[in-house]
C-alpha atoms as a PDB file:
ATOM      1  CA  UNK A   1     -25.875 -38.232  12.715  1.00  0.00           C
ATOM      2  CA  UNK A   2     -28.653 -35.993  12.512  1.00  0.00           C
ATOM      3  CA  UNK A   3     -32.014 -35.644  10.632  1.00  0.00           C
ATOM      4  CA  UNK A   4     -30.644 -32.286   9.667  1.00  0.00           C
ATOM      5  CA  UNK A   5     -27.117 -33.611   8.604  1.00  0.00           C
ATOM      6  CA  UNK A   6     -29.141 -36.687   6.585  1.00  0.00           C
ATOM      7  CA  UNK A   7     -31.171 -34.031   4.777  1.00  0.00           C
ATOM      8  CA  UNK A   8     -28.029 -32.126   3.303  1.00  0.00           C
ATOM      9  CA  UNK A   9     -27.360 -35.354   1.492  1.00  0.00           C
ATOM     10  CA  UNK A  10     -28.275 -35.514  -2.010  1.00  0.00           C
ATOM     11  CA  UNK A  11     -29.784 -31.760  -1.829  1.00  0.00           C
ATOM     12  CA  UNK A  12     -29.084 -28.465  -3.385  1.00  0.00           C
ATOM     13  CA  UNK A  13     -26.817 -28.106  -0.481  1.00  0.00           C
ATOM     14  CA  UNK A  14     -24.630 -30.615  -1.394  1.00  0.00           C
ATOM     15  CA  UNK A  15     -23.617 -28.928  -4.541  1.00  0.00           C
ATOM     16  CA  UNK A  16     -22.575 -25.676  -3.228  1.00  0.00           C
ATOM     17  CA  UNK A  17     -20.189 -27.331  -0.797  1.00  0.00           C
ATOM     18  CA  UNK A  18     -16.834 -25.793  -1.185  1.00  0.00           C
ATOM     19  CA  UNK A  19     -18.138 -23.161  -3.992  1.00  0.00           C
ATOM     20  CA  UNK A  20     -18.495 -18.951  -4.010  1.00  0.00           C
ATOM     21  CA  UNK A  21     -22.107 -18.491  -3.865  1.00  0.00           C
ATOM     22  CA  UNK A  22     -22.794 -14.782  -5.331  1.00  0.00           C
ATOM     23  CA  UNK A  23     -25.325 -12.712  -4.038  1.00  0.00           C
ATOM     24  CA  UNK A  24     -27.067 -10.255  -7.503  1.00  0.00           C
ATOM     25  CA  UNK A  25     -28.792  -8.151  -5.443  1.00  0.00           C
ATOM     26  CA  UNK A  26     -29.326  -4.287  -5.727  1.00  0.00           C
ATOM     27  CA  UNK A  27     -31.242  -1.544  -3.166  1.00  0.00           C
ATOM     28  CA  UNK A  28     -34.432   0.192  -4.001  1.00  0.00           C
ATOM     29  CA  UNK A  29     -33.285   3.278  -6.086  1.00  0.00           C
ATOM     30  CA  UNK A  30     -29.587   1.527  -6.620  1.00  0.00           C
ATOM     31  CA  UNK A  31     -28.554   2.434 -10.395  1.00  0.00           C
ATOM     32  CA  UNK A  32     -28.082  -1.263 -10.615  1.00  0.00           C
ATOM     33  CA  UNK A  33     -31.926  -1.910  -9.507  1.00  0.00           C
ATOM     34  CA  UNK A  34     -32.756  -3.658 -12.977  1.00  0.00           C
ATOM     35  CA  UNK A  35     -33.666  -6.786 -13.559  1.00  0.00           C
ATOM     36  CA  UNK A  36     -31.746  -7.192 -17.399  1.00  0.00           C
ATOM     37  CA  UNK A  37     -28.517  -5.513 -15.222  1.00  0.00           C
ATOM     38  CA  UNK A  38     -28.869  -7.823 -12.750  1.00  0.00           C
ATOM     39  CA  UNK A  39     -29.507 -10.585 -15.010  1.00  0.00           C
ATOM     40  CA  UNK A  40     -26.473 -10.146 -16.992  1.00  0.00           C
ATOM     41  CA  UNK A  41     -24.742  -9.631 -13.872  1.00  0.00           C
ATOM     42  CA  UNK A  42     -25.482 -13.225 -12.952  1.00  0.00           C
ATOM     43  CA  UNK A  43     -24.854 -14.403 -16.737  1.00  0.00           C
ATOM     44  CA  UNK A  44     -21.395 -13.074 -15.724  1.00  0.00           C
ATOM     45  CA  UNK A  45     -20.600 -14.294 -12.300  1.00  0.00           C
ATOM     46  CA  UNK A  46     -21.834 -18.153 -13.768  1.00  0.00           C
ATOM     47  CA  UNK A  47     -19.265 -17.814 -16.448  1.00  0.00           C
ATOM     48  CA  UNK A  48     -16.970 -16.784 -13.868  1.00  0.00           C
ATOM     49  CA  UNK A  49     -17.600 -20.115 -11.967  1.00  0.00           C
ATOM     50  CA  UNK A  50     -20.288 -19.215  -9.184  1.00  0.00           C
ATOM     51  CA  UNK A  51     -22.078 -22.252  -7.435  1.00  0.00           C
ATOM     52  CA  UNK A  52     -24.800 -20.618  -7.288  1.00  0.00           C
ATOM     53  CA  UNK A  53     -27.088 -17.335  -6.650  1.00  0.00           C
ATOM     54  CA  UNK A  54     -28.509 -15.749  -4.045  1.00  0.00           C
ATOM     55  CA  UNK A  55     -31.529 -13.815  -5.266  1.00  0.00           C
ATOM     56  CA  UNK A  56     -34.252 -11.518  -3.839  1.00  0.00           C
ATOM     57  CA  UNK A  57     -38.138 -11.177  -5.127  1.00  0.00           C
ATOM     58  CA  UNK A  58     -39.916 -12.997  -7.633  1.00  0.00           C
ATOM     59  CA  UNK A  59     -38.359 -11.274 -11.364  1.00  0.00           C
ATOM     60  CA  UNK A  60     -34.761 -11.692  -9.766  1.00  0.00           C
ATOM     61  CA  UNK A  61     -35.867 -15.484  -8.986  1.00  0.00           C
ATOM     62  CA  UNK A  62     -37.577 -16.317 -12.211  1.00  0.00           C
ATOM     63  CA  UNK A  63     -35.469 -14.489 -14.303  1.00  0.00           C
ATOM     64  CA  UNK A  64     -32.100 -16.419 -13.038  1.00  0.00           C
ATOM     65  CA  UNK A  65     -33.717 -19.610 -12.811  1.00  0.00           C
ATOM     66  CA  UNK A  66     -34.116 -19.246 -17.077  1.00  0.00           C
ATOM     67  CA  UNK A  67     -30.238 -19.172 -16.989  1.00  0.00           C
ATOM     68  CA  UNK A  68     -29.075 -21.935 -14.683  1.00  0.00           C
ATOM     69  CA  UNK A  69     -29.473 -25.107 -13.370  1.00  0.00           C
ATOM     70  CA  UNK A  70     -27.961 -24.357 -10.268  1.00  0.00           C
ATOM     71  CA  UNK A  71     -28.669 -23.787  -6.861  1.00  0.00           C
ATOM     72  CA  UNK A  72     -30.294 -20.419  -5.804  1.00  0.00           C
ATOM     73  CA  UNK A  73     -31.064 -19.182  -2.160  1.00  0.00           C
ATOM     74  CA  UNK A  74     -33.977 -17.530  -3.071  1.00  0.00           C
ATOM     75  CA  UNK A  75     -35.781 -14.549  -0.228  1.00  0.00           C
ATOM     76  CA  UNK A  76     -38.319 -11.816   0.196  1.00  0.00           C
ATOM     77  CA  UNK A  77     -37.559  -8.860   1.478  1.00  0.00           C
ATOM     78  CA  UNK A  78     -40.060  -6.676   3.392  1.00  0.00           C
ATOM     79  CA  UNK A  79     -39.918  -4.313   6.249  1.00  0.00           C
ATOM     80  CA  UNK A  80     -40.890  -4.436   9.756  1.00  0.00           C
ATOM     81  CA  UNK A  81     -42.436  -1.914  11.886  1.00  0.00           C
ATOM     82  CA  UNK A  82     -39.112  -0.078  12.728  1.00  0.00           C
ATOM     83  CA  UNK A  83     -37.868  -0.214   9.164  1.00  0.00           C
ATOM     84  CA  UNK A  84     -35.834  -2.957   9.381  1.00  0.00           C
ATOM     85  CA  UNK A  85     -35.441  -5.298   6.102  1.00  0.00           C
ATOM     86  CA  UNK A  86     -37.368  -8.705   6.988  1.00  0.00           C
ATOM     87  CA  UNK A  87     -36.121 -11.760   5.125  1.00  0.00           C
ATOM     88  CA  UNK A  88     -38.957 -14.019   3.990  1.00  0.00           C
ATOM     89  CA  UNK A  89     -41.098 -13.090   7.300  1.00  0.00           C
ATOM     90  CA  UNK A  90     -44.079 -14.923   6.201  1.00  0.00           C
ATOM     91  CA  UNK A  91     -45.180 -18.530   4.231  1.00  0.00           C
ATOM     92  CA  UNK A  92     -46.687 -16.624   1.473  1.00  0.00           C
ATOM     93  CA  UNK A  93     -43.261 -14.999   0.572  1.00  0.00           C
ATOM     94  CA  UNK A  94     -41.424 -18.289   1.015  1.00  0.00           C
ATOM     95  CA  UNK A  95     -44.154 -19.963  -1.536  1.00  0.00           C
ATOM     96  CA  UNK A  96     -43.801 -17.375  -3.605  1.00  0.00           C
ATOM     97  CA  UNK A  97     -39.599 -17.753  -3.867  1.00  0.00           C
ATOM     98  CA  UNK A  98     -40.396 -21.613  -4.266  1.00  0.00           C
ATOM     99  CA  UNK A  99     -42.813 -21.484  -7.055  1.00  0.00           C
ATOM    100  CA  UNK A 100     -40.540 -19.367  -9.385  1.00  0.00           C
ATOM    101  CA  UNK A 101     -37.593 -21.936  -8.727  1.00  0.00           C
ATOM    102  CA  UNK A 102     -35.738 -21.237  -5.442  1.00  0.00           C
ATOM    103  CA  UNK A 103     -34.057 -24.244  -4.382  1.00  0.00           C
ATOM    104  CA  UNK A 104     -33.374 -23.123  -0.908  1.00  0.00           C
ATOM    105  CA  UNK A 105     -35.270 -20.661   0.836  1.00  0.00           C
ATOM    106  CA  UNK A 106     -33.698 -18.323   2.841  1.00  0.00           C
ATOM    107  CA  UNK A 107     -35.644 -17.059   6.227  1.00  0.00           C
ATOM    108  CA  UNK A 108     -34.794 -14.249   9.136  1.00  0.00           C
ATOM    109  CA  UNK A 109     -34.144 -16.703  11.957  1.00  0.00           C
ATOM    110  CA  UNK A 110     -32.613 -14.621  14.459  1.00  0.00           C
ATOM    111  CA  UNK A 111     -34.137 -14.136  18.035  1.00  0.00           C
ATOM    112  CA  UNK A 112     -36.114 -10.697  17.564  1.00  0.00           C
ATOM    113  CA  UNK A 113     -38.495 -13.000  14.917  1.00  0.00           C
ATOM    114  CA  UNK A 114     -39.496 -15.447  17.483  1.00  0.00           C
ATOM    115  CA  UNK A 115     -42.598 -13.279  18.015  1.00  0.00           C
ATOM    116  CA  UNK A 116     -43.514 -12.089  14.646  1.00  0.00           C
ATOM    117  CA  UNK A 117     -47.036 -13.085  13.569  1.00  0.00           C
ATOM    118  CA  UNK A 118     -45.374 -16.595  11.864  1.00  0.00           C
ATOM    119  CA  UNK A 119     -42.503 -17.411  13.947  1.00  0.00           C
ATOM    120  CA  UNK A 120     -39.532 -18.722  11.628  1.00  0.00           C
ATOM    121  CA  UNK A 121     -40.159 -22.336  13.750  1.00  0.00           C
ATOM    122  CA  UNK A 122     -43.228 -22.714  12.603  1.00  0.00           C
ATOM    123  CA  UNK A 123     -42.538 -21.236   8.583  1.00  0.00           C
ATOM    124  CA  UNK A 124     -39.100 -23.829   8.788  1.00  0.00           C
ATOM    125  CA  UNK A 125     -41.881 -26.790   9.368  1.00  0.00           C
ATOM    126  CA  UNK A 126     -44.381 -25.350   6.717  1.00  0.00           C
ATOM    127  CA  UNK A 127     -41.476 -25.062   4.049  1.00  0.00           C
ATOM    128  CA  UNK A 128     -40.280 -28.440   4.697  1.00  0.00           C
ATOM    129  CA  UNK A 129     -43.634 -30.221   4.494  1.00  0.00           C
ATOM    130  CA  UNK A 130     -45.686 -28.236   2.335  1.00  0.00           C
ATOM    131  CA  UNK A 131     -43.251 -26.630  -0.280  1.00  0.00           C
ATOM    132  CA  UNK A 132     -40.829 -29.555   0.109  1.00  0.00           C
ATOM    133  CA  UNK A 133     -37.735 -27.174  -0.246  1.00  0.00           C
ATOM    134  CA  UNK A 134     -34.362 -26.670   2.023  1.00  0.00           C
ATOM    135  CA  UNK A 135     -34.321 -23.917   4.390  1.00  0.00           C
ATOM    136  CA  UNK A 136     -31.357 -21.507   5.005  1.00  0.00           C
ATOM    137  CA  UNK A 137     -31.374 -19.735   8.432  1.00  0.00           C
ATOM    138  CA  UNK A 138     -30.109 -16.125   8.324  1.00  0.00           C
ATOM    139  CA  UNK A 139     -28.603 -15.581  11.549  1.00  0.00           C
ATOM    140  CA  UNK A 140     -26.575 -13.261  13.597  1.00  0.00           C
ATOM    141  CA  UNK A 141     -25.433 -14.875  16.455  1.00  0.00           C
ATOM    142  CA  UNK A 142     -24.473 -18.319  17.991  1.00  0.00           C
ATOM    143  CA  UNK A 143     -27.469 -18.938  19.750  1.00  0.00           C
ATOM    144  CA  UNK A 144     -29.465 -17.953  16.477  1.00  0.00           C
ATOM    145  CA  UNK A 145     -27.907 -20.754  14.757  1.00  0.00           C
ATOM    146  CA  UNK A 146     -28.156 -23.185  17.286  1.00  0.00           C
ATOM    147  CA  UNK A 147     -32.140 -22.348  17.609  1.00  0.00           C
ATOM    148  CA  UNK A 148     -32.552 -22.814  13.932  1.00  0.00           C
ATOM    149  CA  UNK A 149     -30.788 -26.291  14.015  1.00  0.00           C
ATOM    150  CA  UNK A 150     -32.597 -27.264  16.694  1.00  0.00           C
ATOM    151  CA  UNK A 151     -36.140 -25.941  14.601  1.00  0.00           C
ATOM    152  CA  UNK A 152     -34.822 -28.102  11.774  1.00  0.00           C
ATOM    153  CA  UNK A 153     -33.252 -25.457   9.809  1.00  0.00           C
ATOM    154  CA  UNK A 154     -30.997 -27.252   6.574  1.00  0.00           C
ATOM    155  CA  UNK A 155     -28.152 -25.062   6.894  1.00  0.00           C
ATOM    156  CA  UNK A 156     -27.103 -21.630   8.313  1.00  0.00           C
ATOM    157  CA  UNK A 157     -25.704 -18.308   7.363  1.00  0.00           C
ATOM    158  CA  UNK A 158     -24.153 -15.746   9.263  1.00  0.00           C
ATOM    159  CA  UNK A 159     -26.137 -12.965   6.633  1.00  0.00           C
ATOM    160  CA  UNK A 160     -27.486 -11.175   9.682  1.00  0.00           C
ATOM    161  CA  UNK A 161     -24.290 -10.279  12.023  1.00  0.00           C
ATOM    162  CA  UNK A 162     -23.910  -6.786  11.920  1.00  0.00           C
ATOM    163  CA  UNK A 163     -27.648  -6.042  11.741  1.00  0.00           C
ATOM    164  CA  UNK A 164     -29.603  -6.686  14.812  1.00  0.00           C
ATOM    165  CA  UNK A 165     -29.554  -4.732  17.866  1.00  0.00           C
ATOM    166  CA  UNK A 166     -26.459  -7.189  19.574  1.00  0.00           C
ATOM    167  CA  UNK A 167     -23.935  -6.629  16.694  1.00  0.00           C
ATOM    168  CA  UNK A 168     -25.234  -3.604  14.633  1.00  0.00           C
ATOM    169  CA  UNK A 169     -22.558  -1.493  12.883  1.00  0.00           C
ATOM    170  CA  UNK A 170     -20.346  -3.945  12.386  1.00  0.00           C
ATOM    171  CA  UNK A 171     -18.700  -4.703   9.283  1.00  0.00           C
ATOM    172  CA  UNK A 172     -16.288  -7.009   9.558  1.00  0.00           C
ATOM    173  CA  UNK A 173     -16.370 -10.954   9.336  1.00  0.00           C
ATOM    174  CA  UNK A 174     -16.054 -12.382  12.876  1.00  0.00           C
ATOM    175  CA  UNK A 175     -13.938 -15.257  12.451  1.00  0.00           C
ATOM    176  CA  UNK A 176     -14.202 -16.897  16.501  1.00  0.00           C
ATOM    177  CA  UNK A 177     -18.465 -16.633  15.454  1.00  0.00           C
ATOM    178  CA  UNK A 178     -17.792 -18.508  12.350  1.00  0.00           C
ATOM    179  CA  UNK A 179     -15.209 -21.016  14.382  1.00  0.00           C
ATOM    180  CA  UNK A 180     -17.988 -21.183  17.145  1.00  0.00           C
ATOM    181  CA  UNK A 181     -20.648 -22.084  14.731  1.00  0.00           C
ATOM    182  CA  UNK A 182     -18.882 -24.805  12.790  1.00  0.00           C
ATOM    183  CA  UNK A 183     -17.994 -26.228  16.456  1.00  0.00           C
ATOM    184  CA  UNK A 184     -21.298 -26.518  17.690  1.00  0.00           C
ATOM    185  CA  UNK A 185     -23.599 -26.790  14.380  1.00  0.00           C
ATOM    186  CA  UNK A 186     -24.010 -30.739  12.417  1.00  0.00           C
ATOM    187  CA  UNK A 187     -25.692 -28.646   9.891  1.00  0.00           C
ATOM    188  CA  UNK A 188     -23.598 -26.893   7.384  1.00  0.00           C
ATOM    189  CA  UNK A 189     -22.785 -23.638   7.759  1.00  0.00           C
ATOM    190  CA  UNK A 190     -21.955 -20.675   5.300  1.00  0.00           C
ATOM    191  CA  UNK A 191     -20.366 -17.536   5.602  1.00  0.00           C
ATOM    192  CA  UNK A 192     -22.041 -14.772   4.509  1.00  0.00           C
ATOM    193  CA  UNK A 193     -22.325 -10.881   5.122  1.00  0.00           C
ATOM    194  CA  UNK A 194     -18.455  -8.586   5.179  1.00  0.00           C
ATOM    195  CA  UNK A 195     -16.441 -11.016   2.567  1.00  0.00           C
ATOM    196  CA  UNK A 196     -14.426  -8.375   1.010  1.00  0.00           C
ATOM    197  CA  UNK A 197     -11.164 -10.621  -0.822  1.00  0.00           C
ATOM    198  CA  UNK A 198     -10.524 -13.786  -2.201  1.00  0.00           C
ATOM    199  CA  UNK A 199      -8.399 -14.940   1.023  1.00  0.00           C
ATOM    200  CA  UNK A 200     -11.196 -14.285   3.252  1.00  0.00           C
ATOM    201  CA  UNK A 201     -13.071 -16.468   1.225  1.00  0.00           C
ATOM    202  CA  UNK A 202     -10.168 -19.111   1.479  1.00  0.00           C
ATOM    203  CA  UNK A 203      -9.888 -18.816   5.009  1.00  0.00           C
ATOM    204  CA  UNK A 204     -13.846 -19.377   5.652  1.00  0.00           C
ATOM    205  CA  UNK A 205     -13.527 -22.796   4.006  1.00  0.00           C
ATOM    206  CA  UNK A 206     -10.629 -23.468   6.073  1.00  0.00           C
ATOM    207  CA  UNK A 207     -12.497 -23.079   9.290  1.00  0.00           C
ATOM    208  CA  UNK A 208     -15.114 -25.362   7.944  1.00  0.00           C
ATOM    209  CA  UNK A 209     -17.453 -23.361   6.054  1.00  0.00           C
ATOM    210  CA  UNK A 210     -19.798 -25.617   3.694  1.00  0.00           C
ATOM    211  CA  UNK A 211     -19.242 -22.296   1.243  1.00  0.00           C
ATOM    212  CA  UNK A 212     -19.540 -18.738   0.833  1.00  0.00           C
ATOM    213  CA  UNK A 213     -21.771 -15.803  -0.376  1.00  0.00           C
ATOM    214  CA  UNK A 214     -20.083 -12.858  -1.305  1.00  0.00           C
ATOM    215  CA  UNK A 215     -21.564  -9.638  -3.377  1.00  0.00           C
ATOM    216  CA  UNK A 216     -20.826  -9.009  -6.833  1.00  0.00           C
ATOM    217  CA  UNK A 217     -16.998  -9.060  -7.035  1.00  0.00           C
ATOM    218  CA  UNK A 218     -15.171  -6.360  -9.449  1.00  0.00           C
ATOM    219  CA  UNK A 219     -18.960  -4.556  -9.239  1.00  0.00           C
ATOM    220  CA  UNK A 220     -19.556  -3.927  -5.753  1.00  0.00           C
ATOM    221  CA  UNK A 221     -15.868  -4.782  -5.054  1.00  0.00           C
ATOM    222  CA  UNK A 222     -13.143  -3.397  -7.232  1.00  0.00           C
ATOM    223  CA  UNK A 223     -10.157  -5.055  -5.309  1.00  0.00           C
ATOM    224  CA  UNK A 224     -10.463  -7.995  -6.201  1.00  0.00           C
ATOM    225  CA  UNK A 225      -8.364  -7.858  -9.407  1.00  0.00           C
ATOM    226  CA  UNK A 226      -6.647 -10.285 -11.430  1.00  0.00           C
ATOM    227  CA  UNK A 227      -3.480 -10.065  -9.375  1.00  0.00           C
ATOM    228  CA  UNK A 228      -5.179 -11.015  -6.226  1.00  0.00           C
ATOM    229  CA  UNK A 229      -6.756 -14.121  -7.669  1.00  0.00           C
ATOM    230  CA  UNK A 230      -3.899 -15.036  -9.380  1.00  0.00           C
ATOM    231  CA  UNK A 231      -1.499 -15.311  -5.760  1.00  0.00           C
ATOM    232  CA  UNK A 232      -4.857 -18.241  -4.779  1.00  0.00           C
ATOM    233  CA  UNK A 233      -3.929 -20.092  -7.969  1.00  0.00           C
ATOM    234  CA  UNK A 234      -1.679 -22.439  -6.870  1.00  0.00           C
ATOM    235  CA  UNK A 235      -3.734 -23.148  -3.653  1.00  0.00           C
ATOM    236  CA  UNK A 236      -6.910 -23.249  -5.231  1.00  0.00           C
ATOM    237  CA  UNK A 237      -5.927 -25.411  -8.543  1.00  0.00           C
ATOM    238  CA  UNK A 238      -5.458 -28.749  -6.683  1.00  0.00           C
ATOM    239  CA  UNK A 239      -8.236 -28.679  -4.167  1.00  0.00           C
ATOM    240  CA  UNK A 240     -12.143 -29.396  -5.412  1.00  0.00           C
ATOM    241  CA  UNK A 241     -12.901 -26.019  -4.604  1.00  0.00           C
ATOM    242  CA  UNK A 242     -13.512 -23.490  -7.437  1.00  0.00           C
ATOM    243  CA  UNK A 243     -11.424 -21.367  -9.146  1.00  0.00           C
ATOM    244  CA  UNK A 244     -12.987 -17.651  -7.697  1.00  0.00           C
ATOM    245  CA  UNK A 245     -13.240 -15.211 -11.097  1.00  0.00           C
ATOM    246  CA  UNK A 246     -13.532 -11.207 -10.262  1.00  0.00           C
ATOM    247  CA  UNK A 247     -16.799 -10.098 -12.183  1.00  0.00           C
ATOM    248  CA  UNK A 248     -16.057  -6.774 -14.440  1.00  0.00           C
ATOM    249  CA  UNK A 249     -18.661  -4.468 -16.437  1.00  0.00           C
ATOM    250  CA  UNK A 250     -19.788  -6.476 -19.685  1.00  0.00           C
ATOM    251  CA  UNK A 251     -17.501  -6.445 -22.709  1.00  0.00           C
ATOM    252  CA  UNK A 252     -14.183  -7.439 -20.479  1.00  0.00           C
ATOM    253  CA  UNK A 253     -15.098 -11.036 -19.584  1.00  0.00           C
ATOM    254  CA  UNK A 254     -13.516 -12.584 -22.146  1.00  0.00           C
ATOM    255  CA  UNK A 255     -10.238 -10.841 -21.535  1.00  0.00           C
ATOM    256  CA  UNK A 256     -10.737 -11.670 -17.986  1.00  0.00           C
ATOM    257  CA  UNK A 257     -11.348 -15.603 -18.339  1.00  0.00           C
ATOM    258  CA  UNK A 258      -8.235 -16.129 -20.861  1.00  0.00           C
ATOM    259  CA  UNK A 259      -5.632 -13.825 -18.790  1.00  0.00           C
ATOM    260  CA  UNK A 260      -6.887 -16.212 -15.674  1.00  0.00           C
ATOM    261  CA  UNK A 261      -6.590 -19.451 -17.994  1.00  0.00           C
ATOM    262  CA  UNK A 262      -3.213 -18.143 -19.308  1.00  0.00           C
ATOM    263  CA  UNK A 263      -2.015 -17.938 -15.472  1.00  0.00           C
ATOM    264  CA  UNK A 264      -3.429 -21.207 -14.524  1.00  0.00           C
ATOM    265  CA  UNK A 265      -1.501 -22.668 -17.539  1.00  0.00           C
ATOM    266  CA  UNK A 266       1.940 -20.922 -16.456  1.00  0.00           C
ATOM    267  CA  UNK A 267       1.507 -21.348 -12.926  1.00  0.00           C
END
C-alpha cells in the first residue's frame, strides 16, 4: 500500500468516507455573500447530516470552525492573470486556511499550475511538513489526478472539470472520469463539481467515491425535495452512509427533519 493510502488512515479523511460533504460558498456580489447567511446556512446543512464543509477565505473558515467539530476542506480563492479563480495558489493562503482551522486544504492541482510562481508540487510538500495538514487536489482531468498522487497529494477531487481550457463549458458529471480515477488512484477520491440529485450522489459512491461535495441543496438546488430523498430511504437506511437532508430557508428545518424521520419510521 502506499504512503498516500497509509496517510488517509486515522485522518480527517477517514471521517468523511461515505458522507455528503457541502460546499457554503457564495460569489462576490451573490445576495447570499454574508458571512451570518452563510453561517446559518452551514448550521443548517450540519443538522441536516453533512460530513463536513467545504469553505472559502478566512471569516467563512473561522466562523464554521466555532460550529463544528468536523472536517472542513478549507481554500483561497484568488485570480490569475486571465481572470480565472485560483484555488489556494500560494503557501501563504494555504497557512492562512490552516491557522483558522481547515483540516484539509484544498489546492488548484491541475496542469496549467505547474508553472505558477509556487508550483502545487512544491506547496503539497510545504503543507505536509510545515503546516502538518492533508491536502486535497482539485483536478480536472485524469492525468491531473494521477500527477497529484504521484506529488503526494492525500486525496483528490474532480472540483475543476468543466473549468480549464480541455473541458470548459461543461456541466455535467462525467461518470467514465470518475470510473477512470477510482481505477487508477490508491488515494481516495471525491466527486465534486455538477452533483445536481440525491441519486447522483448515490451513484458516485457506487463507483467508489470516498464521498461527495455538493452545493447547498434546497438553496442553490430546489429539486431536491422531500419526495426525492424519500425514494433513497430504503437504500440509504441500511448502509453506513448518511441519510442526505435537502437544506430549506430557515424557519422550515424542523418540519423538514420530522417529515424525513416520520418516513424513515414508516418505510
Amino acid at each position: 500500500m502506499s504512503q498516500s493510502s497509509n496517510a488517509f488512515r486515522n485522518s480527517s479523511l477517514e471521517a468523511l468516507r461515505g458522507r455528503l460533504i457541502v460546499s457554503c460558498q457564495a460569489s462576490e456580489g451573490d445576495p447570499l455573500d454574508d458571512l451570518d447567511t452563510l453561517t446559518r446556512i452551514a448550521i443548517s446543512v450540519l443538522r441536516g447530516g453533512a460530513g463536513g464543509l467545504r469553505a472559502e477565505g478566512v471569516p467563512r473558515i473561522a466562523a464554521f470552525r466555532a460550529i463544528t467539530q468536523l472536517p472542513i476542506i478549507g481554500l483561497i480563492k484568488t485570480y490569475d492573470t486571465h481572470g480565472e479563480v485560483y484555488i489556494t495558489p500560494d503557501f501563504g493562503s494555504a497557512k492562512a486556511a490552516s491557522d483558522v482551522g481547515a483540516d484539509i486544504i484544498a489546492l488548484d492541482c491541475t496542469a496549467r499550475r505547474l508553472t505558477a510562481p509556487e508550483p502545487w508540487p512544491d506547496l503539497i510538500h510545504r503543507i505536509h511538513t510545515e503546516l502538518n495538514r492533508r491536502v486535497l487536489a482539485d483536478i480536472a482531468t485524469l492525468e491531473d489526478a494521477l500527477a497529484a498522487e504521484r506529488a503526494g497529494a492525500d486525496a483528490v477531487a474532480t472540483t475543476l472539470y468543466g473549468y480549464t481550457t480541455e473541458t470548459a463549458n461543461i456541466r455535467t458529471v462525467s461518470w467514465p472520469l470518475i470510473q477512470s480515477i477510482v481505477a487508477h488512484l490508491t488515494i481516495p477520491v471525491l466527486v465534486e463539481g455538477h452533483v445536481v440529485n440525491p441519486g447522483e450522489v448515490r451513484r458516485a459512491l457506487d463507483v467508489g467515491a470516498t464521498a461527495v461535495v455538493v452545493e447547498t441543496p434546497g438553496v442553490y438546488r430546489p429539486s431536491w425535495s422531500i419526495a426525492e430523498v424519500g425514494e433513497h430511504i430504503a437504500s440509504i437506511r441500511d448502509t453506513s452512509e448518511p441519510v442526505i437532508f435537502p437544506v430549506v430557508p430557515d424557519g422550515h428545518g424542523d418540519h423538514i427533519r420530522y417529515s424525513f424521520g416520520m418516513a424513515v419510521q414508516n418505510a
